[in-house]
Protein backbone atom coordinates (compact mmCIF):
# COMPACT_ATOMS: atom_id res chain seq x y z
CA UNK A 1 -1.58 15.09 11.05
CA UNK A 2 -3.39 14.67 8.19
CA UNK A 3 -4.15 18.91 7.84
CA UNK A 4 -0.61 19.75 8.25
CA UNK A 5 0.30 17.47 5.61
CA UNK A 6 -2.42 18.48 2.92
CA UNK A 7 -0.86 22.32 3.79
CA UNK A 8 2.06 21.87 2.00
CA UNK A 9 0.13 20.39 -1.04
CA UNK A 10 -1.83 23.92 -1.10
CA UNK A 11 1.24 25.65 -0.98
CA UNK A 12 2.23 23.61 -3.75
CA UNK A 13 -0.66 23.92 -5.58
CA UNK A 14 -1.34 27.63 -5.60
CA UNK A 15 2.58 28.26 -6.27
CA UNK A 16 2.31 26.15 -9.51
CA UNK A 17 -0.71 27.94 -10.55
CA UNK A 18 0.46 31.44 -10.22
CA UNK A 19 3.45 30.22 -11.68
CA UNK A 20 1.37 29.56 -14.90
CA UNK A 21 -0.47 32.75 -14.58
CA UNK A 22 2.60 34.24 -14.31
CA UNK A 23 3.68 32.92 -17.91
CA UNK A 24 0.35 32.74 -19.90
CA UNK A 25 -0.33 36.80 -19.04
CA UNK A 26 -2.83 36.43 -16.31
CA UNK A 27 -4.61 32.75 -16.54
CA UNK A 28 -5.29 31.68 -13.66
CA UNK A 29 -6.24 27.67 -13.91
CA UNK A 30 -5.48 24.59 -11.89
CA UNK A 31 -6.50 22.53 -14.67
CA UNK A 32 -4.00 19.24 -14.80
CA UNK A 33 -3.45 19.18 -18.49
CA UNK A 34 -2.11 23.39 -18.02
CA UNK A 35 -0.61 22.82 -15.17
CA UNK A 36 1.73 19.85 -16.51
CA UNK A 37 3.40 21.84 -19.06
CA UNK A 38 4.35 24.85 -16.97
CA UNK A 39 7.75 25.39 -17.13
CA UNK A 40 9.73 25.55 -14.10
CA UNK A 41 13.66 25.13 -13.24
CA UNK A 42 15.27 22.17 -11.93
CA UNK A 43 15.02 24.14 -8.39
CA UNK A 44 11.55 24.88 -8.20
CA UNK A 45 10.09 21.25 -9.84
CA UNK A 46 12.10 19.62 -6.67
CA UNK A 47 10.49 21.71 -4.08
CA UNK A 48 7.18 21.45 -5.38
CA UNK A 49 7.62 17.70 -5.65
CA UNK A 50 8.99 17.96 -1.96
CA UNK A 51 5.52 20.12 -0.92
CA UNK A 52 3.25 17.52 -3.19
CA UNK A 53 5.30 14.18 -1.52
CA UNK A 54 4.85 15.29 1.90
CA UNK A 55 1.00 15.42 2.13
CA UNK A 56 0.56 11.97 -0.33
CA UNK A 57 3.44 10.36 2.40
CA UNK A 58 1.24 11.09 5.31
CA UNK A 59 -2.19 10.00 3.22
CA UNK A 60 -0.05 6.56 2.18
CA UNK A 61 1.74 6.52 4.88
CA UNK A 62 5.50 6.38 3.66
CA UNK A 63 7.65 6.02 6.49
CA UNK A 64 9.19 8.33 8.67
CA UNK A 65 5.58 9.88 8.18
CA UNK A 66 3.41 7.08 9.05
CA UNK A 67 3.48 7.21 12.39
CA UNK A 68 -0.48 7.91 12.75
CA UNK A 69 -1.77 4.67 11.01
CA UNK A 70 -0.99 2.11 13.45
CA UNK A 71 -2.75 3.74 16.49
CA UNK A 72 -5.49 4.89 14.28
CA UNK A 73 -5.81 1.64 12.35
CA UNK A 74 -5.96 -0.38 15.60
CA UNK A 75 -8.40 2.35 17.69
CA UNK A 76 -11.06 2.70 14.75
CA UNK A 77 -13.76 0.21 14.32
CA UNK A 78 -13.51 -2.06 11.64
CA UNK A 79 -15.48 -0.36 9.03
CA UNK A 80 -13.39 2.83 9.62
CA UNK A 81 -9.94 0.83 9.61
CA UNK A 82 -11.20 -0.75 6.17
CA UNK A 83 -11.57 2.63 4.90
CA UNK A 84 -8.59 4.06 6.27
CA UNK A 85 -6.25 0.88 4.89
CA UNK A 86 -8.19 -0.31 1.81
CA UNK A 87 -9.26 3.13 0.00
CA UNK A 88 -8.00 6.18 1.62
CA UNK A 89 -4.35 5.27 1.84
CA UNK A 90 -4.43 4.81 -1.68
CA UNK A 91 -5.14 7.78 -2.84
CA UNK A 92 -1.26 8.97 -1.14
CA UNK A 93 -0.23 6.40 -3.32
CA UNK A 94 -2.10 7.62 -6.36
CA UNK A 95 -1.23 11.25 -5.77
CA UNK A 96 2.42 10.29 -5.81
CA UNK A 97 1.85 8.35 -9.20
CA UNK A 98 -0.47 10.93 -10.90
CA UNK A 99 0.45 14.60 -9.57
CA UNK A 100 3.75 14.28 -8.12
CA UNK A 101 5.70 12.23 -10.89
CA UNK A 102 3.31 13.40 -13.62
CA UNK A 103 3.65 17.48 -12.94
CA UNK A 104 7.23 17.55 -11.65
CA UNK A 105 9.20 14.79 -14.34
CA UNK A 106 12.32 17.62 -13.94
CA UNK A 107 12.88 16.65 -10.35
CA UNK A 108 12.96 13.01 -10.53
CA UNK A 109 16.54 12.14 -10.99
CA UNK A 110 17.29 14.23 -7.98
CA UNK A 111 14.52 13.04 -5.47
CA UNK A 112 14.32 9.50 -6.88
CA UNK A 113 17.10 8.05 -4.67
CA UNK A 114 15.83 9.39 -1.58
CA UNK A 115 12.74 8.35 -2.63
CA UNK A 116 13.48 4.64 -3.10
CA UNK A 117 15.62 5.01 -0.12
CA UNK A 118 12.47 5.63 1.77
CA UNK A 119 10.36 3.13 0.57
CA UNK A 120 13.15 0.04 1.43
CA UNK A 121 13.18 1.64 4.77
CA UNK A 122 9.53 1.57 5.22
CA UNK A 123 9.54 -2.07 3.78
CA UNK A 124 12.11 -3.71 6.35
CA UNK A 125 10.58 -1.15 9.04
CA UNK A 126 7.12 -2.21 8.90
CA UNK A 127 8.33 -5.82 8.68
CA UNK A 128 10.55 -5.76 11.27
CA UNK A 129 7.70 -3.86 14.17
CA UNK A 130 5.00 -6.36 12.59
CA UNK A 131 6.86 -9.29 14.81
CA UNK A 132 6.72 -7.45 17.10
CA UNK A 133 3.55 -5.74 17.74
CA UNK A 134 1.00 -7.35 20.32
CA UNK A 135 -2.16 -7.58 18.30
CA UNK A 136 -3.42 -8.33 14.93
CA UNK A 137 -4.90 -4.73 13.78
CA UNK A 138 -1.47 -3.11 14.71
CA UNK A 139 0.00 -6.28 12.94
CA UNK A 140 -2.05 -5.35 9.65
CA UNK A 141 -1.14 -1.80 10.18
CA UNK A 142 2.74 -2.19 10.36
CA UNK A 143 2.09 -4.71 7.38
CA UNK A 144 0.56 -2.22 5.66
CA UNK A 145 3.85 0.23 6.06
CA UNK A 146 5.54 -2.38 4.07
CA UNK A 147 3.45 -2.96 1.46
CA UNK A 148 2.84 1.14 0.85
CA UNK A 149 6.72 0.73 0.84
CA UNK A 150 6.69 -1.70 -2.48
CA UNK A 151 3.76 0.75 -4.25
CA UNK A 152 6.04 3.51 -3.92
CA UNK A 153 8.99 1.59 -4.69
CA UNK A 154 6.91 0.60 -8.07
CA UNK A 155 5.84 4.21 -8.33
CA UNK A 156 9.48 6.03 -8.12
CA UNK A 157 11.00 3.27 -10.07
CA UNK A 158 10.82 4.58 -13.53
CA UNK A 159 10.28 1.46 -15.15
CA UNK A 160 6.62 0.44 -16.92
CA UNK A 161 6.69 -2.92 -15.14
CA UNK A 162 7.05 -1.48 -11.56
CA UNK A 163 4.81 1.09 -11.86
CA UNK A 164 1.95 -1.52 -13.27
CA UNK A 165 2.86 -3.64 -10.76
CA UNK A 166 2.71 -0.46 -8.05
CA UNK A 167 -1.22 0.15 -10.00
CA UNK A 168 -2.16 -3.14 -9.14
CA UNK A 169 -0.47 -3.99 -5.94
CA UNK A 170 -3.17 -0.87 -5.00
CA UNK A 171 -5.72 -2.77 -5.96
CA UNK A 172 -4.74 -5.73 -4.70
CA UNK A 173 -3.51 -4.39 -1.18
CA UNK A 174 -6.52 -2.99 -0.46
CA UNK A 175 -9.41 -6.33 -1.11
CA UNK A 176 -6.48 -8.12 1.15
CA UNK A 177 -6.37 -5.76 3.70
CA UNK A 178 -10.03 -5.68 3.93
CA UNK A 179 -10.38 -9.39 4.35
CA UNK A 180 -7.90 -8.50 6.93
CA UNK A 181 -9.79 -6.60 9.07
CA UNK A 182 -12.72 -8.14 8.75
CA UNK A 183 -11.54 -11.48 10.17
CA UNK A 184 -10.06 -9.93 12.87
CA UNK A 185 -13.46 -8.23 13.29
CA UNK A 186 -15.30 -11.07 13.57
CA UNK A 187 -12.76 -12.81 15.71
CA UNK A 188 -13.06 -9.68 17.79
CA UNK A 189 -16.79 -9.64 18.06
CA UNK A 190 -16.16 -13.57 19.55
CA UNK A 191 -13.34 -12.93 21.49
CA UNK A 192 -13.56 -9.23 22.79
CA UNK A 193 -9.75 -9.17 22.14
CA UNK A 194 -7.83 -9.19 18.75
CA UNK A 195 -4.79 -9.46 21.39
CA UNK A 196 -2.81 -12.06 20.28
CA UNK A 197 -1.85 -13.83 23.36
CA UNK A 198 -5.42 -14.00 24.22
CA UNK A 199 -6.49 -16.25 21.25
CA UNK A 200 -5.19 -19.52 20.94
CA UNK A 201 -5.91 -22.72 18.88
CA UNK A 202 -8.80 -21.30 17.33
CA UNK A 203 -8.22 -23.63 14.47
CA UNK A 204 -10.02 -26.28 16.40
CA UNK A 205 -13.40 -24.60 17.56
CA UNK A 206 -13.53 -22.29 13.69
CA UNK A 207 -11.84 -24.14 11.45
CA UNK A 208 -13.77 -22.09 8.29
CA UNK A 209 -12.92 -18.87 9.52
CA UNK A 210 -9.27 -20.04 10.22
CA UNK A 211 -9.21 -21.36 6.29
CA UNK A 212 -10.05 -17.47 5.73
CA UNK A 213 -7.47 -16.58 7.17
CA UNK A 214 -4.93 -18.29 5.63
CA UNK A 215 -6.15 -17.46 2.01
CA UNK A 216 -5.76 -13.78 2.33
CA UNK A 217 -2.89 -14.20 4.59
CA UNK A 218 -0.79 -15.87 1.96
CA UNK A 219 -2.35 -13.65 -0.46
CA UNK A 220 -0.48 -11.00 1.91
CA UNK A 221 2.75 -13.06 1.89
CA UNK A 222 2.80 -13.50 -1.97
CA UNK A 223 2.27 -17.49 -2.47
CA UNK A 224 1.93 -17.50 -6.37
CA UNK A 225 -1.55 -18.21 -7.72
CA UNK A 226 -3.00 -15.61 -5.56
CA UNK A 227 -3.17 -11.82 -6.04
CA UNK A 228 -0.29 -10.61 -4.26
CA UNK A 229 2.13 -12.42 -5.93
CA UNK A 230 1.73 -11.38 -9.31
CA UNK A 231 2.19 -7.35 -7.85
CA UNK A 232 5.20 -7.91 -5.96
CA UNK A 233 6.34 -9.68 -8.63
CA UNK A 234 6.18 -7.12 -11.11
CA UNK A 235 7.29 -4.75 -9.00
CA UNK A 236 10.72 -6.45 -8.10
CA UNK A 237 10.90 -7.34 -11.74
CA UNK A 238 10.64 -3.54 -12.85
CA UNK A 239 12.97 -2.72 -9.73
CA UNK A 240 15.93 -4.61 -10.42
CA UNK A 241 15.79 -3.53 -13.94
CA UNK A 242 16.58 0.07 -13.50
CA UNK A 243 17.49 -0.04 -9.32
CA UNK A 244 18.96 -3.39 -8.37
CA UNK A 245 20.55 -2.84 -5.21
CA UNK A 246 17.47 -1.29 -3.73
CA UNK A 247 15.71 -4.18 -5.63
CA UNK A 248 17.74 -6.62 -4.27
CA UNK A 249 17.25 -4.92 -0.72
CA UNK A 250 13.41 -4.87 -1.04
CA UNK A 251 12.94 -8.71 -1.33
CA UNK A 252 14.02 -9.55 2.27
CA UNK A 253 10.48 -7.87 3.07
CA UNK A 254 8.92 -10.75 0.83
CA UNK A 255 10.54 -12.55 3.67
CA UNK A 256 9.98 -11.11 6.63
CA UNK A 257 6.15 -10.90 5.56
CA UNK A 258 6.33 -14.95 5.17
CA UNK A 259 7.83 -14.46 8.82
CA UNK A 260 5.86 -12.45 11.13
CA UNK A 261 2.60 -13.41 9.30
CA UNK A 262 2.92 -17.30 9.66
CA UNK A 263 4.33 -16.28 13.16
CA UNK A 264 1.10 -14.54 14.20
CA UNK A 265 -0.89 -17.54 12.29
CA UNK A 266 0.37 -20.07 14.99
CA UNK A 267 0.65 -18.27 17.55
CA UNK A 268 -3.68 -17.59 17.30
CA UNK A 269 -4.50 -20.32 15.27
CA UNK A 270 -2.27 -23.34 16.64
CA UNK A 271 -2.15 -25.43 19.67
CA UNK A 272 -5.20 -26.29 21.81
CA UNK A 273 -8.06 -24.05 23.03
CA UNK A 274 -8.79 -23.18 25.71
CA UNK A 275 -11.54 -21.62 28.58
CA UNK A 276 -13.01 -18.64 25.97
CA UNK A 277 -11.54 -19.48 23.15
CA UNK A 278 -12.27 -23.39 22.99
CA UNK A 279 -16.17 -22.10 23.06
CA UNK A 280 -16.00 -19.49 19.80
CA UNK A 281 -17.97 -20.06 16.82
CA UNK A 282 -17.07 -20.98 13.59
CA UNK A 283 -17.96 -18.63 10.57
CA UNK A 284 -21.95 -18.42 10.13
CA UNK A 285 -23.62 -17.87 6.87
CA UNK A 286 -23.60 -14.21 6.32
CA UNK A 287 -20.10 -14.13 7.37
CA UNK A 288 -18.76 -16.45 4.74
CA UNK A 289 -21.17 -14.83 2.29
CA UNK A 290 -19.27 -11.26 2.93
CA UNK A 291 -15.74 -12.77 2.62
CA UNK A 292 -16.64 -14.93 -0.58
CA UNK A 293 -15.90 -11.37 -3.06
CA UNK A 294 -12.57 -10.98 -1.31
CA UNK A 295 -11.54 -14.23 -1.54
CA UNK A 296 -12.81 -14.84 -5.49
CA UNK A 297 -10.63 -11.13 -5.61
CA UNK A 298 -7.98 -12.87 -4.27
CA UNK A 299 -8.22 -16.09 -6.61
CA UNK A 300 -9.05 -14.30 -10.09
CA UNK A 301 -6.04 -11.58 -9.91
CA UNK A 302 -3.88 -13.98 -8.73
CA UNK A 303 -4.63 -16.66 -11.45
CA UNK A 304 -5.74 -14.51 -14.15
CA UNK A 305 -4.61 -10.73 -13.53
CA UNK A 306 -4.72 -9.94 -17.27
CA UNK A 307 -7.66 -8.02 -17.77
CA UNK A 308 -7.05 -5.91 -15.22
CA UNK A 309 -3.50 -5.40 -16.34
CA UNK A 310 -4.94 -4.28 -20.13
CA UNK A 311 -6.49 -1.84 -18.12
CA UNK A 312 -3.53 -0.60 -16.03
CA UNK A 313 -0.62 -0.74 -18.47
CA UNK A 314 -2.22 2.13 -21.09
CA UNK A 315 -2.29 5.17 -18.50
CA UNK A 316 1.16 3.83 -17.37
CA UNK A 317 2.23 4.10 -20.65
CA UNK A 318 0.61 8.05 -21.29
CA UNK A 319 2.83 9.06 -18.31
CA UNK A 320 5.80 7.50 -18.72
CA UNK A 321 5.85 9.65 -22.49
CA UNK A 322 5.10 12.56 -20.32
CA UNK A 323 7.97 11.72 -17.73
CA UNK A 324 10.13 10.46 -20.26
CA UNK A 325 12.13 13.37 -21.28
CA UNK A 326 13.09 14.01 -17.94
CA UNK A 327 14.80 10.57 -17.55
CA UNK A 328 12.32 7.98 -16.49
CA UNK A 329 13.32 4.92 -18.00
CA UNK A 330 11.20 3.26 -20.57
């Protein structure tokens, strides 16, 4: 899946560099800085976008093309679904930021509304099969969907706020969805299950690691104070600014996140245990020990995100001069 997609980036790639050899007399460079002042029609900038979007939509995934990530996030061990979810699924999201918006500004008024049509779609999508979905990894991975839908909201925006907000929701997605995973690791390793009808009231036997799991999962809902909020936030901010409807549309995911997350909470965490599950463990040591730098994560950005934001909002700003010309809103 993953091939076919990074094929038409290659295409992409060696079009736009023969396109600048073609007008500098015979240089042949892929160098970023050369590459982002080729000049190119209105035409060609939108199907290159088109060939660049396509592979960073599978990486991300950006629905229709994320159909991959759920089976693979719920088949792969937990290390591998941390990697898949926390870092490599960002770099779709980067690549869309960095190459796609920064070397084709010409063709974002045109792909723009398809763009952020896409994105609400994967936000209420992803939502919406999260209620449904049987067990917590494929719960995480339909979550994810949603929130890969507000970073690319943030990212095809045009405004400064959203696209900050887009930066850090990156960030912030991925220490959250690795606190994800491993909780439902270790509740795995208990349980053999992460089936949600086969844990219940696990609150009662492991009441540490069910305090766990409500910090990162209202850090995944967006309860102010903790790191989620503040990216959403921004996000939706930026969003209504320049795209309100499609602003306006992307807060019932803020919802349906509160929904089918608290849902799944009391549905494994509630009520009373039972044969297997009235016998689990609580949290030991080295447990709590590798969850205390998510959680302080989770804490720090979402009480005091500055720093991070200082860091964030100066490359925003270099490429939004870049894109500017072409329309992207200040």
């Amino acid at each position: 899946y993953t091939f076919s997609g990074s094929a038409f980036l290659l295409i992409g790639i060696l079009y736009l560099g023969f396109l600048h050899q073609h007008q500098t007399q015979g240089v042949l460079t892929f160098g970023y800085s050369a590459l982002s002042s080729t000049a190119m029609s209105h035409g060609t900038a939108v199907w290159l976008f088109i060939a660049f979007a396509i592979a960073f939509a599978v990486k991300s995934p950006i629905w229709p093309l994320h159909t991959w990530s759920p089976i693979t996030y719920a088949e792969a061990p937990t290390g591998g679904s941390i990697e898949l979810s926390a870092l490599l699924a960002k770099l779709g999201s980067y690549g869309l930021l960095r190459f796609a918006v920064g070397l084709f500004p010409l063709a974002l008024a045109s792909v723009r509304p398809a763009m952020l049509t896409l994105a609400v779609i994967g936000i209420l999508y992803g939502s919406l099969v999260a209620c449904a979905t049987p067990d917590l990894k494929r719960l995480v991975a339909y979550s994810s969907v949603a929130q890969m839908g507000f970073i690319t909201l943030g990212v095809m925006t045009g405004s400064k706020i959203a696209m900050v907000g887009a930066v850090l929701l990156m960030f912030n997605h991925g220490v959250i969805t690795a606190g994800f995973f491993l909780l439902i690791g270790f509740m795995e390793q208990r349980r053999g299950s992460y089936t949600i009808k086969d844990m219940t009231g696990l609150q009662g036997p492991a009441p540490v690691l069910a305090g766990l799991f409500t910090v990162v999962m209202m850090a995944s809902i967006g309860l102010p104070g903790l790191s989620g909020f503040i990216s959403e936030y921004l996000i939706l901010i930026g969003t209504f600014g320049t795209h309100a409807w499609w602003g306006a549309t992307a807060t019932l995911g803020v919802l349906a996140a509160a929904a089918y997350l608290l849902w799944a909470y009391q549905r494994v965490f509630h009520g009373k245990a039972t044969g297997a599950n009235a016998e689990i463990s609580d949290a030991t040591s080295k447990e709590r020990w590798v969850l205390v730098p998510v959680v302080v994560l989770i804490v720090v950005l979402g009480v005091f995100p500055k720093p991070v934001l200082d860091r964030i909002t100066p490359s925003v700003q270099q490429l939004i001069h870049h894109v500017a010309p072409a329309g992207v809103n200040k």
